[in-house]
C-alpha atoms as a PDB file:
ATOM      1  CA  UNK A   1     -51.431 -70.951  38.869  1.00  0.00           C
ATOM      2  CA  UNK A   2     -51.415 -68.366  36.075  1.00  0.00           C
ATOM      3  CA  UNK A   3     -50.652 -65.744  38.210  1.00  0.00           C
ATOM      4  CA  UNK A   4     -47.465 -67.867  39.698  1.00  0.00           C
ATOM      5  CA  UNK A   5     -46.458 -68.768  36.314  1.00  0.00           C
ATOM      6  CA  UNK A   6     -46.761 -65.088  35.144  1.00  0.00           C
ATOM      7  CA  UNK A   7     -44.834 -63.555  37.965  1.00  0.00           C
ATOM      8  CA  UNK A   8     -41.721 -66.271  37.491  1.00  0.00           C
ATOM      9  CA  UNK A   9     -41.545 -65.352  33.736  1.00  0.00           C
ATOM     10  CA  UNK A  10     -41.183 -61.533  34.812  1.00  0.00           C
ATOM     11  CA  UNK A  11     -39.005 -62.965  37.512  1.00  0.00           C
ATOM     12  CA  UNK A  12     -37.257 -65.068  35.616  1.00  0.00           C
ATOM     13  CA  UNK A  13     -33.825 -63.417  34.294  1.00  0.00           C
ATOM     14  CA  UNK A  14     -34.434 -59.452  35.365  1.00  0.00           C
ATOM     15  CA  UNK A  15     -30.825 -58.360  35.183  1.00  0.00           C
ATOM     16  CA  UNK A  16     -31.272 -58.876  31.705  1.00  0.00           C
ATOM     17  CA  UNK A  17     -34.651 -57.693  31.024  1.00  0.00           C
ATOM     18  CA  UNK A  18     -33.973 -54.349  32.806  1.00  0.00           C
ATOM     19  CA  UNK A  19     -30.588 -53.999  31.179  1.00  0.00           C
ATOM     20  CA  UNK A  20     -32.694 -54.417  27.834  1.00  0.00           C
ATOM     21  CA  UNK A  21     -35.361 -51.802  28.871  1.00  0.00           C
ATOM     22  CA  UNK A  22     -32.677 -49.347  29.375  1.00  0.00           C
ATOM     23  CA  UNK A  23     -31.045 -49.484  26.318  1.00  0.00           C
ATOM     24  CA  UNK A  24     -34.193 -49.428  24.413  1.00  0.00           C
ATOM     25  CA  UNK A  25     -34.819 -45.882  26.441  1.00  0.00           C
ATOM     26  CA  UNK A  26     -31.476 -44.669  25.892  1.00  0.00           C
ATOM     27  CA  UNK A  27     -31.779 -45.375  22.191  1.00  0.00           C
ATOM     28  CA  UNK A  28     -35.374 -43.916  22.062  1.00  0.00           C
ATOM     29  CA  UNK A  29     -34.066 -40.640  23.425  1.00  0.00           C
ATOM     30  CA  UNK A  30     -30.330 -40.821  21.341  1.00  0.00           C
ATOM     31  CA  UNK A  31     -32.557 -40.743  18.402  1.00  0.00           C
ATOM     32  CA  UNK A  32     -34.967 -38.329  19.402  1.00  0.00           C
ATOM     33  CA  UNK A  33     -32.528 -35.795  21.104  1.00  0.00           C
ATOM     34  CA  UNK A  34     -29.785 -36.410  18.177  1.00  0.00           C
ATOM     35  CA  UNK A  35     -32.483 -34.425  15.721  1.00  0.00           C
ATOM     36  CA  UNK A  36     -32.514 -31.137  17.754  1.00  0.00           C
ATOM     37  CA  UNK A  37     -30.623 -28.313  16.076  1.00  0.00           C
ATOM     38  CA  UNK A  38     -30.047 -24.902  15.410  1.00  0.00           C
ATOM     39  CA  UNK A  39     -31.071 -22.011  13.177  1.00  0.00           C
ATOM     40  CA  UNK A  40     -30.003 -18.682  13.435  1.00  0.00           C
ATOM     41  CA  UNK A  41     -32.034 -15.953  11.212  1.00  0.00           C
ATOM     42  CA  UNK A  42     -31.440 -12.021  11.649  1.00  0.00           C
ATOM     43  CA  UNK A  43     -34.429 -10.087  12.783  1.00  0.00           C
ATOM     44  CA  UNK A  44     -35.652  -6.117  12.974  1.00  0.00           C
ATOM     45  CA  UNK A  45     -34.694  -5.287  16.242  1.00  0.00           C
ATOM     46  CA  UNK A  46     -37.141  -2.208  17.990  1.00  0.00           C
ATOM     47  CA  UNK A  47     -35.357  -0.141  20.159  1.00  0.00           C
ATOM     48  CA  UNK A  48     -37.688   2.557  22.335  1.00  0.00           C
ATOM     49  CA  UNK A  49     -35.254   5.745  23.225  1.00  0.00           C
ATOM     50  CA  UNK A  50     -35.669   7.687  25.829  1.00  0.00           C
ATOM     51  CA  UNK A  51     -37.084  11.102  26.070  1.00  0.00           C
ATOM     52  CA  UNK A  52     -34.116  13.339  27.242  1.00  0.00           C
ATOM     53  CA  UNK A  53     -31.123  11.330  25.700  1.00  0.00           C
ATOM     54  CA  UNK A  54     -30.405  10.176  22.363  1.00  0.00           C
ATOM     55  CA  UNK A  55     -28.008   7.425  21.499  1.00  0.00           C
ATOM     56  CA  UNK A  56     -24.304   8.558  21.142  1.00  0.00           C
ATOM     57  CA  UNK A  57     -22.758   4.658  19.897  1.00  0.00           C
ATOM     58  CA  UNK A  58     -24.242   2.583  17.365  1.00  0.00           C
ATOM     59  CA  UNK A  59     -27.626   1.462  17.755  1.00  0.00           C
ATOM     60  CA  UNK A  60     -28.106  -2.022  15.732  1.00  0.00           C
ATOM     61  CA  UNK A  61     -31.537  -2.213  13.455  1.00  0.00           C
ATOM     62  CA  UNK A  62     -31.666  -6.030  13.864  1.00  0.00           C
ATOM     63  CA  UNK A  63     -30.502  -8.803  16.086  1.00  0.00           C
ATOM     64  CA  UNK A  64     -29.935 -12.518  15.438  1.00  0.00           C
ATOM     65  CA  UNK A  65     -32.577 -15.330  16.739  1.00  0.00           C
ATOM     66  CA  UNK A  66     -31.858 -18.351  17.907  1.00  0.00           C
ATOM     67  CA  UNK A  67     -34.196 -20.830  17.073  1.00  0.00           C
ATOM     68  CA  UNK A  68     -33.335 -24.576  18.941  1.00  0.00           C
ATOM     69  CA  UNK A  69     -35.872 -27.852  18.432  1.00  0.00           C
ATOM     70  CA  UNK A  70     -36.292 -30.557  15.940  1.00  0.00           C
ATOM     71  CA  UNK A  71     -34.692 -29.983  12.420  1.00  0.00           C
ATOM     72  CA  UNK A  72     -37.951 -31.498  11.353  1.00  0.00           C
ATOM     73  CA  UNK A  73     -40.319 -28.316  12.626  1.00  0.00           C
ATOM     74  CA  UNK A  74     -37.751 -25.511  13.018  1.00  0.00           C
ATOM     75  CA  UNK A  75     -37.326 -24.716   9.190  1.00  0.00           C
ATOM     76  CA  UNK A  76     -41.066 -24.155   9.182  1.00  0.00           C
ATOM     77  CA  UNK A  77     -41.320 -21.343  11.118  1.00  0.00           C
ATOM     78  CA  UNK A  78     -41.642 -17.656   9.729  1.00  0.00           C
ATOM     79  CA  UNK A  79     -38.835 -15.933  11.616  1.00  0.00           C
ATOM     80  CA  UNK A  80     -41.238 -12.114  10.635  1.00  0.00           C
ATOM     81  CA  UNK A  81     -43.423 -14.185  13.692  1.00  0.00           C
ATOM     82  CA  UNK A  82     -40.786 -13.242  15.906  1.00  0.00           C
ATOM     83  CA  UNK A  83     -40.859  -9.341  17.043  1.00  0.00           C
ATOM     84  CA  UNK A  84     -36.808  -8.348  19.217  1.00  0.00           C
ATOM     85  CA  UNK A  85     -37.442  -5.057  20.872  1.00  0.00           C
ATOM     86  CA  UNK A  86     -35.547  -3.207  23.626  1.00  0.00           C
ATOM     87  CA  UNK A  87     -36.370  -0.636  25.913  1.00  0.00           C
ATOM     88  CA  UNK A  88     -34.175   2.214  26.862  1.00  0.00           C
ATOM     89  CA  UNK A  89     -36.927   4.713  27.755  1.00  0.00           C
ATOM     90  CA  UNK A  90     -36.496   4.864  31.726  1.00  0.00           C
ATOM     91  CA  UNK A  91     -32.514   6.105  31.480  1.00  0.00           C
ATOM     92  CA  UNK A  92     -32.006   8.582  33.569  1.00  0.00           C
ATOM     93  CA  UNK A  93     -28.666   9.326  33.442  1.00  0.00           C
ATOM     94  CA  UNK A  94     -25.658   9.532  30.726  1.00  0.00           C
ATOM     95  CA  UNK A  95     -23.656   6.988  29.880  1.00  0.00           C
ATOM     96  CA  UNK A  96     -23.590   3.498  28.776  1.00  0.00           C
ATOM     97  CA  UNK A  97     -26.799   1.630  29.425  1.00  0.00           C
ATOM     98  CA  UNK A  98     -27.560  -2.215  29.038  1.00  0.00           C
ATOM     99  CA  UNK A  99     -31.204  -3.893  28.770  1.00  0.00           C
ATOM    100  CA  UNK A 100     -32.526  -7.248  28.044  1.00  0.00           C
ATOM    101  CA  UNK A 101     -33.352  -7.752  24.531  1.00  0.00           C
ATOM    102  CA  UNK A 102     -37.154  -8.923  24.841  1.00  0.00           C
ATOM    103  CA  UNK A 103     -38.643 -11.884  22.439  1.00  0.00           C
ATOM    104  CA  UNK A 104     -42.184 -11.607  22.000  1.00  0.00           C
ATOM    105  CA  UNK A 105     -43.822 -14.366  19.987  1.00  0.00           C
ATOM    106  CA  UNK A 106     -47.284 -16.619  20.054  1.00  0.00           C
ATOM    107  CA  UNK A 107     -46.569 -19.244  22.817  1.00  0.00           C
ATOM    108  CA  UNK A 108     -48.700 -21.650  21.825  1.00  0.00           C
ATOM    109  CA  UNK A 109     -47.339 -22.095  18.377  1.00  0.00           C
ATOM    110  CA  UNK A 110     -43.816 -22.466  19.922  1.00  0.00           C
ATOM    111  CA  UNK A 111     -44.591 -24.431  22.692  1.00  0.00           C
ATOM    112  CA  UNK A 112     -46.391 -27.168  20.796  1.00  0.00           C
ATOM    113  CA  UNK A 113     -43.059 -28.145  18.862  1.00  0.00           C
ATOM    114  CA  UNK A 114     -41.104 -27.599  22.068  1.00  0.00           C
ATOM    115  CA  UNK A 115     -38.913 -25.105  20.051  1.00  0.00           C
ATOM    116  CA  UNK A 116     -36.720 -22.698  22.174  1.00  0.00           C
ATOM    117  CA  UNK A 117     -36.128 -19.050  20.908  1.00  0.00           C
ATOM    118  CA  UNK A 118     -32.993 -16.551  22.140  1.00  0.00           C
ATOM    119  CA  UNK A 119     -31.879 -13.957  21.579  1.00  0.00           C
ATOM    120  CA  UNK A 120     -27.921 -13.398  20.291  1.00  0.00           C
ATOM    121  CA  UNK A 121     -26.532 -11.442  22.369  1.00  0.00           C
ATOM    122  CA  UNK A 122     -29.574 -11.375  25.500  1.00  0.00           C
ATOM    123  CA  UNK A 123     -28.400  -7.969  26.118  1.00  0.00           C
ATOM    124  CA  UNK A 124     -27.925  -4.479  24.119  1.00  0.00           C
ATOM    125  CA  UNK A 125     -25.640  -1.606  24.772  1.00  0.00           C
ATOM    126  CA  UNK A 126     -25.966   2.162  23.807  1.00  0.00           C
ATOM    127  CA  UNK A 127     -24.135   4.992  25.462  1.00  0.00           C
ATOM    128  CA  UNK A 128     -26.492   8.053  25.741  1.00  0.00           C
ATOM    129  CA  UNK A 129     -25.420  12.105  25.989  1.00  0.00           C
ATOM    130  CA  UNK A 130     -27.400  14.455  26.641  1.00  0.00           C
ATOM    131  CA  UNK A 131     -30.282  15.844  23.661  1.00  0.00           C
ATOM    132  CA  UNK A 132     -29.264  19.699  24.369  1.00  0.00           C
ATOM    133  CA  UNK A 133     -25.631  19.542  24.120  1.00  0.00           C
ATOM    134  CA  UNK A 134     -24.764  20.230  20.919  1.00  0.00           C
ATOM    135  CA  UNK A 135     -20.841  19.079  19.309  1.00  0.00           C
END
């Protein structure tokens, strides 16, 4: 009889039990989703040139990082762990030339506080002439 009795009390009203179960989940995650933010820090940014070429626009010295998880863990981390380089060392041509700004950091460290880190912008541009000709 206990199991009869304990399956009619589960039973017993489950429009309102699962309607209760969902809001506690949606709750659990509004509160645990609503403490993500965002922290932007300015880092050295490494750019590798390419042999024949050298850079005739700007070339920035540092990029910004953006650093996404809980407000709780993301103020703790030492933004000098965080090494923006970008490689320009295959052009082959003149011109403007784009790469991928690459993030290179310790995984695990990042990874255990489920933080996220970009790079703003992803991508770097710096037209290149020619290292003989001379202005």
């Amino acid at each position: 009889m206990t199991k009869n009795s304990f399956l009619q009390s589960v039973l017993d009203q489950w429009q309102v039990k699962l309607v209760c179960v969902l809001l506690a989940l949606s709750c659990y995650f509004l509160v645990n989703f609503s403490s993500y933010t965002d922290r932007q820090v300015v880092v050295p940014l490494e750019v590798i040139f390419p042999v024949n070429y050298e850079a005739e626009s700007l070339v920035p010295n540092s990029i910004t990082i953006n650093i996404n998880g809980s407000e709780s863990i993301i103020y703790l981390i030492d933004p000098a762990l965080v090494i923006a380089s970008v490689d320009f060392s295959n052009i082959n041509n003149i011109g403007i030339s784009r790469r991928t700004v690459v993030l290179s950091y310790d995984d695990k460290v990042f990874d255990k506080g489920e933080i996220i880190v970009s790079a703003v912008p992803e991508t770097i541009r710096i037209a290149f002439k020619d290292k003989n000709i001379s202005e």
